[in-house]
C-alpha atoms as a PDB file:
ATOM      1  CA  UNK A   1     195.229 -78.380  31.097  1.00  0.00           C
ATOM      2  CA  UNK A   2     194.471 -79.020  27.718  1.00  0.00           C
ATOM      3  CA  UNK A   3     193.977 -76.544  24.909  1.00  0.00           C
ATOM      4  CA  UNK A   4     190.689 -75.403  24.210  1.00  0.00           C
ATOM      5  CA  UNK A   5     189.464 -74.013  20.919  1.00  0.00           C
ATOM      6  CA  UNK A   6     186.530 -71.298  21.231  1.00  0.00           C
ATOM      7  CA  UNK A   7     184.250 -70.089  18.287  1.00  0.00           C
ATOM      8  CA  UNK A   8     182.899 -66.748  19.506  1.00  0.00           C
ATOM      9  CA  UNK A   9     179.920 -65.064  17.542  1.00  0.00           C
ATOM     10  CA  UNK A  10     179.471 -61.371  17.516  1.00  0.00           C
ATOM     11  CA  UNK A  11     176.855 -60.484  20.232  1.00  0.00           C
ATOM     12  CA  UNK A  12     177.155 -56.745  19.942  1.00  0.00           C
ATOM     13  CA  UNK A  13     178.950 -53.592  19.103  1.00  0.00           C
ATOM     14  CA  UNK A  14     178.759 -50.066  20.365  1.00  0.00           C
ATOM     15  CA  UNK A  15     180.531 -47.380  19.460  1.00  0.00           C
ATOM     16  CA  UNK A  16     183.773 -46.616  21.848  1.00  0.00           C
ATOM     17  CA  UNK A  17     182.849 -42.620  22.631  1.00  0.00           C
ATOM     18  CA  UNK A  18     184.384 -42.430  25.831  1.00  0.00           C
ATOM     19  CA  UNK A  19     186.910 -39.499  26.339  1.00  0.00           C
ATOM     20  CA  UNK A  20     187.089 -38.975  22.504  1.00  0.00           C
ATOM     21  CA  UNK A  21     188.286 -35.182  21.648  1.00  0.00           C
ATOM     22  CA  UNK A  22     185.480 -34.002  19.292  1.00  0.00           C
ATOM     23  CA  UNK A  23     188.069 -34.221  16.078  1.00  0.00           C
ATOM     24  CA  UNK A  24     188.383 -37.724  16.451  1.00  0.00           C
ATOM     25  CA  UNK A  25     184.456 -37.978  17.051  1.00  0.00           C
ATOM     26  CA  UNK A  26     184.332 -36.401  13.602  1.00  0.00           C
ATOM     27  CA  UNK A  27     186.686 -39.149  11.802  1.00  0.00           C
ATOM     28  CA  UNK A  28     185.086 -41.834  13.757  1.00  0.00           C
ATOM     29  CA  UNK A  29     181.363 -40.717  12.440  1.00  0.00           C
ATOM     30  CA  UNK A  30     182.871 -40.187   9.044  1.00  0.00           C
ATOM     31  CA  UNK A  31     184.745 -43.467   8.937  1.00  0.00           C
ATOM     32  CA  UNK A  32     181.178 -44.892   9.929  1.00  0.00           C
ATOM     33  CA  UNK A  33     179.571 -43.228   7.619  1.00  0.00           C
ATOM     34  CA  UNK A  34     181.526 -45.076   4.656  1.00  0.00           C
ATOM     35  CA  UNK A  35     181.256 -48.361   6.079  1.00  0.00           C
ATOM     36  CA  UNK A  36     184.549 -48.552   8.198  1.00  0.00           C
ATOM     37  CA  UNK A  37     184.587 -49.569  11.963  1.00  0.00           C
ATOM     38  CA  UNK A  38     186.912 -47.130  13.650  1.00  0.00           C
ATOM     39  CA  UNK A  39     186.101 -46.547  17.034  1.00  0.00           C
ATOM     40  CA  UNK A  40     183.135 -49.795  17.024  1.00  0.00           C
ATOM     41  CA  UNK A  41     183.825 -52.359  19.860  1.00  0.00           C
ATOM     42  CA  UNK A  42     183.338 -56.131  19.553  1.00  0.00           C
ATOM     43  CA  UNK A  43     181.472 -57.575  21.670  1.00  0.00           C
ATOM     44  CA  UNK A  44     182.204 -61.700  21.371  1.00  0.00           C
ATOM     45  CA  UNK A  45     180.000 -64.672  22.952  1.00  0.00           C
ATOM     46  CA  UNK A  46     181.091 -68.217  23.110  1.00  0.00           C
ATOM     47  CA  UNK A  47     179.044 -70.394  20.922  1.00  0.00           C
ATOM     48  CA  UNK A  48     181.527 -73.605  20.752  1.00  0.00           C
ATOM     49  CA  UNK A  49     184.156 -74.877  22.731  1.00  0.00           C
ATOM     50  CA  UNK A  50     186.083 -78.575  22.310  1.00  0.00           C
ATOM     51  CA  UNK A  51     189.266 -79.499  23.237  1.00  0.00           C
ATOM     52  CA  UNK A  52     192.142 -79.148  20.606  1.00  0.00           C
ATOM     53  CA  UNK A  53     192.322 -82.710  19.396  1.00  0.00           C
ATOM     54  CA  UNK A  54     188.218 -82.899  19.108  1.00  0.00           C
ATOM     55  CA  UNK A  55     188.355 -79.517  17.395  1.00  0.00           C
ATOM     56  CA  UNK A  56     191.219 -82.014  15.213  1.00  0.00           C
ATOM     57  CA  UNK A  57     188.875 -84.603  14.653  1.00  0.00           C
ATOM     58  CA  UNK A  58     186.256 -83.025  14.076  1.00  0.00           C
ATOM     59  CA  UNK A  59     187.627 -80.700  11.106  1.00  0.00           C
ATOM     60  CA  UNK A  60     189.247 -83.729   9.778  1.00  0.00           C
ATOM     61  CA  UNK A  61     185.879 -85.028   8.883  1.00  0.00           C
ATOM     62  CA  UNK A  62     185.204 -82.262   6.382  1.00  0.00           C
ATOM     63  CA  UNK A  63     185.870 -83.525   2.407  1.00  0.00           C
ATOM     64  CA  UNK A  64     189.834 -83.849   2.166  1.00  0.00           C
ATOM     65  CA  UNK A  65     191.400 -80.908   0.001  1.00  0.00           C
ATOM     66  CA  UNK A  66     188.156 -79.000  -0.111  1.00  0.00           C
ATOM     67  CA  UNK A  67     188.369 -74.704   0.515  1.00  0.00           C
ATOM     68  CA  UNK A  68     186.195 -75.840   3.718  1.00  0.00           C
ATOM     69  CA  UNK A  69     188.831 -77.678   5.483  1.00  0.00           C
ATOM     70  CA  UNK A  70     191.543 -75.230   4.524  1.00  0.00           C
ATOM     71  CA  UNK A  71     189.817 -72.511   5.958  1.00  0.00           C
ATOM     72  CA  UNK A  72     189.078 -74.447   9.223  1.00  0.00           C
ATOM     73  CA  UNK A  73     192.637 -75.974   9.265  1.00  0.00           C
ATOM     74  CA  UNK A  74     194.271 -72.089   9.212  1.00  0.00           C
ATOM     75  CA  UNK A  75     193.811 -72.338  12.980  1.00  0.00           C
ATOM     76  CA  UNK A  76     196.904 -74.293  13.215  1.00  0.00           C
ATOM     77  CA  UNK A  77     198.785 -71.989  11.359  1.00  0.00           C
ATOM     78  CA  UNK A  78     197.672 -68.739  12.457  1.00  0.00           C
ATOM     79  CA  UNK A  79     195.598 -69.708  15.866  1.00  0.00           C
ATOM     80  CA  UNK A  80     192.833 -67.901  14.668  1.00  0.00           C
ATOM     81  CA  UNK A  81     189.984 -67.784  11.748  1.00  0.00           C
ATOM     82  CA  UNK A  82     187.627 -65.007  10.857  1.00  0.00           C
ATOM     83  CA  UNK A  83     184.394 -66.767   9.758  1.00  0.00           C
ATOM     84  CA  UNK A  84     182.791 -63.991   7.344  1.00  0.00           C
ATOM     85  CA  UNK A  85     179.197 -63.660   5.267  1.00  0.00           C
ATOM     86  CA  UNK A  86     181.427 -64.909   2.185  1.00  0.00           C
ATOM     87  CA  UNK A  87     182.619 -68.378   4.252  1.00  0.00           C
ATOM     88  CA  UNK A  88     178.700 -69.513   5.149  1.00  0.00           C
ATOM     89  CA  UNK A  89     177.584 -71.303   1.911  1.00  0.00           C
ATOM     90  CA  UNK A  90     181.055 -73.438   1.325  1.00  0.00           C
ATOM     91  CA  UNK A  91     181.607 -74.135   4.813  1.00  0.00           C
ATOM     92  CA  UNK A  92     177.708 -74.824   5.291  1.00  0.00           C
ATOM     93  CA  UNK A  93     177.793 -77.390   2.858  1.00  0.00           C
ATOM     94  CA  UNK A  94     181.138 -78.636   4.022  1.00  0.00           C
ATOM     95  CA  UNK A  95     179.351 -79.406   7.741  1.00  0.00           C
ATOM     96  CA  UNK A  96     176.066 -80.188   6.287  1.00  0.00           C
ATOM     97  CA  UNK A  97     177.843 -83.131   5.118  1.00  0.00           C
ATOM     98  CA  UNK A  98     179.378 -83.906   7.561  1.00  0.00           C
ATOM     99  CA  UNK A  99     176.401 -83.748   9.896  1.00  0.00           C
ATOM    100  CA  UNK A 100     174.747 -86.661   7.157  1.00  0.00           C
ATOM    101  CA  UNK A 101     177.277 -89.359   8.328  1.00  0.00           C
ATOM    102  CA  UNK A 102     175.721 -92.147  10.431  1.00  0.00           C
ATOM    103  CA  UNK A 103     178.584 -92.534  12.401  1.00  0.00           C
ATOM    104  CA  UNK A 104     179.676 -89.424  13.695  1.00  0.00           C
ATOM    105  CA  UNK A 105     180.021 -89.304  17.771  1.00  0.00           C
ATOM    106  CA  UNK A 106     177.393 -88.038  20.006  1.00  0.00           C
ATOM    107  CA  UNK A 107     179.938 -85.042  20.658  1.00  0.00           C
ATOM    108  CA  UNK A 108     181.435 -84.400  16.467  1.00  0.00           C
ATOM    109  CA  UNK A 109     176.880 -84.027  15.934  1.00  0.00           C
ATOM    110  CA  UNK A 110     177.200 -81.712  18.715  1.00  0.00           C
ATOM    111  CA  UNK A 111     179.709 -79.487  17.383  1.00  0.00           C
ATOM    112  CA  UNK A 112     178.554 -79.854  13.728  1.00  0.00           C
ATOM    113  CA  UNK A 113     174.869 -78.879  14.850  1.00  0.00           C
ATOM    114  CA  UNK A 114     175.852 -75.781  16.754  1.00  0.00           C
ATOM    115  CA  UNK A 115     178.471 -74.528  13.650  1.00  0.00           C
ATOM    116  CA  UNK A 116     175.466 -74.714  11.543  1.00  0.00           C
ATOM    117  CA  UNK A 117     173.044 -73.030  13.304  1.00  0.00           C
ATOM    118  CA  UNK A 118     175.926 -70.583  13.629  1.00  0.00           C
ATOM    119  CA  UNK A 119     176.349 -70.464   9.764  1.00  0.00           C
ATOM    120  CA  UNK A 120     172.481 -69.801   9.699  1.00  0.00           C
ATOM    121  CA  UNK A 121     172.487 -67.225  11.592  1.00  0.00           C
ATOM    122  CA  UNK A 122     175.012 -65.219   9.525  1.00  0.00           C
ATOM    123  CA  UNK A 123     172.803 -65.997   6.812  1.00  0.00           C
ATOM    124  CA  UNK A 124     170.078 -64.000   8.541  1.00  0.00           C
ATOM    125  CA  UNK A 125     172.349 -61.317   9.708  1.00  0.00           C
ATOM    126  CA  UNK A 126     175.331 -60.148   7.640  1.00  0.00           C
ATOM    127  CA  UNK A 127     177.010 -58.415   9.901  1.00  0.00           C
ATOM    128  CA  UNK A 128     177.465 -60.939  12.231  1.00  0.00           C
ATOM    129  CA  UNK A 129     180.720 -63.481  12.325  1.00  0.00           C
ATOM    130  CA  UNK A 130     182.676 -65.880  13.754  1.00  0.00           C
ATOM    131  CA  UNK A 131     185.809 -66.099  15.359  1.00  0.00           C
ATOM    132  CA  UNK A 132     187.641 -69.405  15.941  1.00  0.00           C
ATOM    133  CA  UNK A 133     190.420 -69.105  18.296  1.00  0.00           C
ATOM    134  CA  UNK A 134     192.021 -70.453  22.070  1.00  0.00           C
ATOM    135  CA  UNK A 135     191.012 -67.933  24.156  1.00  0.00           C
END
């Protein structure tokens, strides 16, 4: 079977309380407190999925040499990316783009559309990310 690439967006977190000895309950708040995320669990949804070479394509449509394709390319180095508040503007204009050429496939439209409505909605909420990754 073929690689697949996955771009998960936070869904929800909670706070992992279960069986915690009230000391660590105290660090954990604490750590909370000061904007730290000990003890919070991830919970990730799928937004995207392609295969490995149209996740290839697809990224190599984004302006050669820009911080946008960099970013996206990491995958192949380090098989994951962390797609933060700080990413949306560059790599929203990087797929917005993209997204204007006339001959993009049915399929590159599809993934270009649904990774900027994913941009937009870390726009709207901050704390939410991405995470690009095989599994």
């Amino acid at each position: 079977m073929e690689e697949q690439v996955y771009i998960y967006a936070l869904n929800r977190r909670f706070v992992d309380e279960q069986d915690m000895p009230e000391e660590a309950q105290q660090v954990m708040y604490y750590s909370l407190a000061i904007g730290h995320h000990l003890g919070v669990v991830d919970c990730l949804k799928v937004r995207l999925q392609c295969s490995l070479d149209e996740y290839r394509d697809w990224i190599g449509l984004l302006p050669k040499e820009s911080i946008a394709a960099h970013k996206m390319s990491r995958y192949f180095t380090f098989g994951e990316i962390a797609i933060y508040q700080e990413h949306v503007d560059t790599l929203a204009r990087a797929f917005s783009e993209v997204g204007r050429r006339p001959n993009l496939s049915e399929r590159q439209r599809a993934l270009t559309d649904t990774m900027m409505g994913a941009l937009a909605d870390i726009r709207r909420e901050p704390n939410m990310y991405l995470m690009v990754r095989s599994r």
